[in-house]
Each structure stands twice: as C-alpha cells, then as structure tokens.
Protein backbone atom coordinates (compact mmCIF):
# COMPACT_ATOMS: atom_id res chain seq x y z
CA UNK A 1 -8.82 0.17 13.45
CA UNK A 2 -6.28 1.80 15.97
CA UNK A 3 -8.24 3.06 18.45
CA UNK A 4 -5.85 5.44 19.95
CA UNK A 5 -5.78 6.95 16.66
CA UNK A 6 -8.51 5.88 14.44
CA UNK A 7 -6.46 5.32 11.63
CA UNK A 8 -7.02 1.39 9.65
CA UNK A 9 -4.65 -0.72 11.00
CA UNK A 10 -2.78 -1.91 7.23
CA UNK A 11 -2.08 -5.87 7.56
CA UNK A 12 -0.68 -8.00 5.28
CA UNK A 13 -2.91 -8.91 1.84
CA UNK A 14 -4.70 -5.43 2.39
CA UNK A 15 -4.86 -3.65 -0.52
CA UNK A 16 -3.28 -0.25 0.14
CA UNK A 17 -3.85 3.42 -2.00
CA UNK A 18 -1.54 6.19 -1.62
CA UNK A 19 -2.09 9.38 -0.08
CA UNK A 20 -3.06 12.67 -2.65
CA UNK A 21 0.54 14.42 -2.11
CA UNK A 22 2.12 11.10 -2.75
CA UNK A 23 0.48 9.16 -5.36
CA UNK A 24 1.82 9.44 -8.85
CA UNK A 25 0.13 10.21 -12.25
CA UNK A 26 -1.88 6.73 -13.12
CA UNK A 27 -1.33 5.12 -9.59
CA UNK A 28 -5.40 4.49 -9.91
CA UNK A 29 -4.80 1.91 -12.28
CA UNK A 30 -2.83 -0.77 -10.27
CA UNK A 31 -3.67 -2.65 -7.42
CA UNK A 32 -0.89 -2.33 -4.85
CA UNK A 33 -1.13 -5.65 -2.14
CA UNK A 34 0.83 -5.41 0.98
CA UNK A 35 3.58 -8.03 1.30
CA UNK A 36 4.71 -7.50 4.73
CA UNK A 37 4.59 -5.11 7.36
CA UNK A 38 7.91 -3.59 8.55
CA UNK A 39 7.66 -1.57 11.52
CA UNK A 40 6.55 2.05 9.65
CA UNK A 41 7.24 0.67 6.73
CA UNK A 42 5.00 -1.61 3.94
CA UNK A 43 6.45 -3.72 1.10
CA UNK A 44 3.98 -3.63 -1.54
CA UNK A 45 3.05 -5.47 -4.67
CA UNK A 46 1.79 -4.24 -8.20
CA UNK A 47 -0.79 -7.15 -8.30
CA UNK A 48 -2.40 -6.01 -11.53
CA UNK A 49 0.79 -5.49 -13.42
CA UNK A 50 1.06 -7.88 -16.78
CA UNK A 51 4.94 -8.41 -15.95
CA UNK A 52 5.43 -12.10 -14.85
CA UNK A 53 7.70 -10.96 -12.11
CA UNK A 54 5.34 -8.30 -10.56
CA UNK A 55 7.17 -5.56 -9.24
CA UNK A 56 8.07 -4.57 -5.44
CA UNK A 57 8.52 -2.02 -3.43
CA UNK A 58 9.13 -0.15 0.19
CA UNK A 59 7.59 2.56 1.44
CA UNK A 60 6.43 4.06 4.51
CA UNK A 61 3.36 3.53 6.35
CA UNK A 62 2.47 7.57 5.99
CA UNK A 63 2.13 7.58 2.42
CA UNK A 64 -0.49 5.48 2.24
CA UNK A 65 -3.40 4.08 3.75
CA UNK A 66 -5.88 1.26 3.52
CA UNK A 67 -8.01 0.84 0.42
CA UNK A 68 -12.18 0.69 1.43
C-alpha cells in the first residue's frame, strides 16, 4: 500500500478489477492478471478466457484497482 496515498500498490501477477464508471457489461466474469507495469499504465491478461491465445490489453492505472 502507498502510503502517501493509501491506494494498493498493483504489481505484476495481481489480479486487477476495474473501476464502476469503467468496467463493461460482464467484466465480473473474467479474471484480468497484470502482465507488466508501465509507468501509469497496466498490461493485463484475460486469464479465464477459453481462447488458447488469451487476450491482452493496455490500460491505465486509474481505471482500475487491485482485486481483494
């Protein structure tokens, strides 16, 4: 936890949820895994999904915020 802030520091492997005003309809159903950490940005996996390539994506740090 960021002290300064007291906001959950998001690391790599956490498992992330997105923010009310920025989740989509059925978001609650996958399980989105943090790939890397890019400044105030996240790319994040669909770990859940049955494709064999699981699919990827960027987005910012605000959106979203670490799963309990």
């Amino acid at each position: 936890m960021d002290r300064a802030t007291g906001v959950e520091t998001i690391s790599e492997g956490d498992e992330i949820e997105f923010l009310p005003q920025y989740r989509d309809r059925g978001d609650e159903k996958w399980k989105f895994i943090v790939l890397e950490v890019r400044g105030d940005r996240l790319l994040i996996q669909v770990a859940n999904s049955p494709m064999r390539l699981k699919p990827t994506q960027t987005v910012k740090t605000d959106w979203c915020r670490k799963k309990l």
